[in-house]
C-alpha atoms as a PDB file:
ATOM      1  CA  UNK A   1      -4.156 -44.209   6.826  1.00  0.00           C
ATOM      2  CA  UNK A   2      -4.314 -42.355   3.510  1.00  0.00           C
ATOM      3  CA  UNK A   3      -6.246 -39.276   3.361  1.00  0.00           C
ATOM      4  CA  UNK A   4      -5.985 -36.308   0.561  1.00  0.00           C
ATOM      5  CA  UNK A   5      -3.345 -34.185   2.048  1.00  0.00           C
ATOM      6  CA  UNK A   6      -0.494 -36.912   1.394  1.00  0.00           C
ATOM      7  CA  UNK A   7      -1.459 -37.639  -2.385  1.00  0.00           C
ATOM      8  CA  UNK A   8      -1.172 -33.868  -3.467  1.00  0.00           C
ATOM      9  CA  UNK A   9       1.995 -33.751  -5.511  1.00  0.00           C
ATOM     10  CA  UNK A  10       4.361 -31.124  -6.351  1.00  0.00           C
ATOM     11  CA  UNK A  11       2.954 -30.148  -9.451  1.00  0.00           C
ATOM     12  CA  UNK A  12      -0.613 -29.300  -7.506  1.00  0.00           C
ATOM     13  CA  UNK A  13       0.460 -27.823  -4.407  1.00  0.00           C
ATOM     14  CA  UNK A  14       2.806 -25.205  -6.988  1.00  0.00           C
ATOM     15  CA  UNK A  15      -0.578 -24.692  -9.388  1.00  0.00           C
ATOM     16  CA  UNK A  16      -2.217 -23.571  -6.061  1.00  0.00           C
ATOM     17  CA  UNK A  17       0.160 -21.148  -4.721  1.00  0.00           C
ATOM     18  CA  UNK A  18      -0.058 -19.845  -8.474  1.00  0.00           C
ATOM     19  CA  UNK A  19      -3.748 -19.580  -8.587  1.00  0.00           C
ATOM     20  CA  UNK A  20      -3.522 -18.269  -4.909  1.00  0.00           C
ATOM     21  CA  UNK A  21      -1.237 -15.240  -6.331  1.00  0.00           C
ATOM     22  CA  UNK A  22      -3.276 -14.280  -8.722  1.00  0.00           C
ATOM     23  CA  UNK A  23      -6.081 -14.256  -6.637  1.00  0.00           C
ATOM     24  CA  UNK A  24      -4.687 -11.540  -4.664  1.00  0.00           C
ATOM     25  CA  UNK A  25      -3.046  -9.449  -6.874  1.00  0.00           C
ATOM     26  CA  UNK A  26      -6.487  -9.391  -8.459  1.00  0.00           C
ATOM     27  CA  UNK A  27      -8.329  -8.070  -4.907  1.00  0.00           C
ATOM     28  CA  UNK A  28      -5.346  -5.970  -4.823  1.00  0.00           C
ATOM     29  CA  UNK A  29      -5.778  -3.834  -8.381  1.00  0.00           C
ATOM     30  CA  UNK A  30      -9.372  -3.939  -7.540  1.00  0.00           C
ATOM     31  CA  UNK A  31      -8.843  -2.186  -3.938  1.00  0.00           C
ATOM     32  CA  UNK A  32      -6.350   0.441  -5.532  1.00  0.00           C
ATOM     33  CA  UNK A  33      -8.751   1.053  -8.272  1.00  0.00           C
ATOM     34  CA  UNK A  34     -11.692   1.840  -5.640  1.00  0.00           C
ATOM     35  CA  UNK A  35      -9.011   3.741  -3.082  1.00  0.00           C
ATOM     36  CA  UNK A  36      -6.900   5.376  -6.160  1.00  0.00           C
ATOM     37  CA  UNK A  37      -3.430   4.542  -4.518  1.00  0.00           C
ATOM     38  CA  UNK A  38      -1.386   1.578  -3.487  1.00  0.00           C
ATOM     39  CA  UNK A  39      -0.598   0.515  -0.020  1.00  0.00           C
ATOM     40  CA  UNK A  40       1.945   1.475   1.613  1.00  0.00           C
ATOM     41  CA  UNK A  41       1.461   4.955   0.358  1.00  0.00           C
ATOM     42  CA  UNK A  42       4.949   6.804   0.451  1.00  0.00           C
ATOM     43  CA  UNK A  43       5.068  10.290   0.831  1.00  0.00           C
ATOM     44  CA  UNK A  44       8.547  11.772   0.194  1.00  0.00           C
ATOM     45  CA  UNK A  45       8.987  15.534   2.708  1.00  0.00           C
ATOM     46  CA  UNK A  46       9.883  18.214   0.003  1.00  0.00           C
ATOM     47  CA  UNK A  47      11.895  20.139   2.882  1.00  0.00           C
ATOM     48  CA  UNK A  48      13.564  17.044   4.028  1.00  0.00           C
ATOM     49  CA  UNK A  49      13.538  14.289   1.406  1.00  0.00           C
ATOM     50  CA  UNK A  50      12.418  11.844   3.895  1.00  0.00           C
ATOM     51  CA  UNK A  51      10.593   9.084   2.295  1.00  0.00           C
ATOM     52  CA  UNK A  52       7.548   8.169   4.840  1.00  0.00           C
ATOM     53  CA  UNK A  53       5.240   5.006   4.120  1.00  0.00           C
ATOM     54  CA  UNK A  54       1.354   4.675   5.628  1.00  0.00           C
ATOM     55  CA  UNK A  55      -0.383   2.079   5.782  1.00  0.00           C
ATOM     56  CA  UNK A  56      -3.602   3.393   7.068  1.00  0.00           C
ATOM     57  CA  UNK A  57      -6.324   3.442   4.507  1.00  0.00           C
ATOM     58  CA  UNK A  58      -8.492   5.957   6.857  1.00  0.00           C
ATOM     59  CA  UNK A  59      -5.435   8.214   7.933  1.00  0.00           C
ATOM     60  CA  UNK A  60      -4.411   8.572   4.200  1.00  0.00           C
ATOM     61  CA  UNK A  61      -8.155   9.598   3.200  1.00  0.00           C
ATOM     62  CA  UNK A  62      -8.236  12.193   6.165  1.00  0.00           C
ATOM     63  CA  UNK A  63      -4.864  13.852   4.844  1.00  0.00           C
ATOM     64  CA  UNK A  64      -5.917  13.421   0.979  1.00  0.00           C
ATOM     65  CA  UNK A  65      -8.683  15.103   2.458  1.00  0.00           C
ATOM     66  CA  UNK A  66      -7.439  18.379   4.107  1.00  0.00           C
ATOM     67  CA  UNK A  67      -4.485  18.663   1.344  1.00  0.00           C
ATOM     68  CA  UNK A  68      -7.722  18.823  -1.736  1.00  0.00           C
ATOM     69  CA  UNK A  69      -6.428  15.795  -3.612  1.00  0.00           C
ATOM     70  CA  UNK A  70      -3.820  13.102  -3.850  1.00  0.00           C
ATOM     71  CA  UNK A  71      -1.393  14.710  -6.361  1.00  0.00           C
ATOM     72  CA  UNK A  72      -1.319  17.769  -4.137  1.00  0.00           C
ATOM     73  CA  UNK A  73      -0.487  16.048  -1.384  1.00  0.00           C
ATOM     74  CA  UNK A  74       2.073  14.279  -3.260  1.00  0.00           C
ATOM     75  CA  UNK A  75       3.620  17.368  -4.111  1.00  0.00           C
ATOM     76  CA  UNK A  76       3.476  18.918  -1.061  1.00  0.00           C
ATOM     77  CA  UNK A  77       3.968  17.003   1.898  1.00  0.00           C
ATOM     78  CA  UNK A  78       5.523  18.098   4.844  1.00  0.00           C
ATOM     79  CA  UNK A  79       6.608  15.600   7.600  1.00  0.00           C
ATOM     80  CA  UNK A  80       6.820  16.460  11.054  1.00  0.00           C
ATOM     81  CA  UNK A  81      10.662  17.125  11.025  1.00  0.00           C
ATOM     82  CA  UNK A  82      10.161  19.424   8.025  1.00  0.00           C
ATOM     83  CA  UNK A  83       7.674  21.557  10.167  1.00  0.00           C
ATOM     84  CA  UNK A  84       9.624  21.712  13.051  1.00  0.00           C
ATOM     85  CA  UNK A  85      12.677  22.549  10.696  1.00  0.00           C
ATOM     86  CA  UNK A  86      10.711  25.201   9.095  1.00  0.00           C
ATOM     87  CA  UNK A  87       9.403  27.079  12.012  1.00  0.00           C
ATOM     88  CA  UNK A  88      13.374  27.493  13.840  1.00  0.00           C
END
């Protein structure tokens, strides 16, 4: 019994995974081009210097959101340890 799977060789199965990648890092500029960041977006607390990352696409608009734009957010995050820190 000799189907297609079995008479892929190496060289085919590696030009797939190839094509594959560059498939998705494609989708992937194209998504941070649309969005205007990356995911994971890392925020780094300028009171702690924790480093936080999110992953949620609709979270991260909704903060972009109330902070005016992404580079002020960038510059002035505030994790929830910083708050807490900052009001004792």
């Amino acid at each position: 019994m000799n189907n297609d799977n079995t008479n892929i060789s190496a060289t085919q199965t590696a030009e797939a995974k190839a094509k594959r990648s560059a498939t998705i890092a494609t989708k992937r500029e194209e998504k941070t081009e649309v969005r205007g960041y990356t995911l994971p977006l890392v925020l780094t607390c300028t009171i702690t210097g924790k480093s936080v990352k999110y992953t949620s696409a609709s979270y991260i608009d909704k903060v972009i959101a109330k902070h005016g734009s992404l580079e002020k957010l960038l510059t002035s995050y505030v994790s929830r340890e910083g708050k807490r820190s900052s009001k004792a």
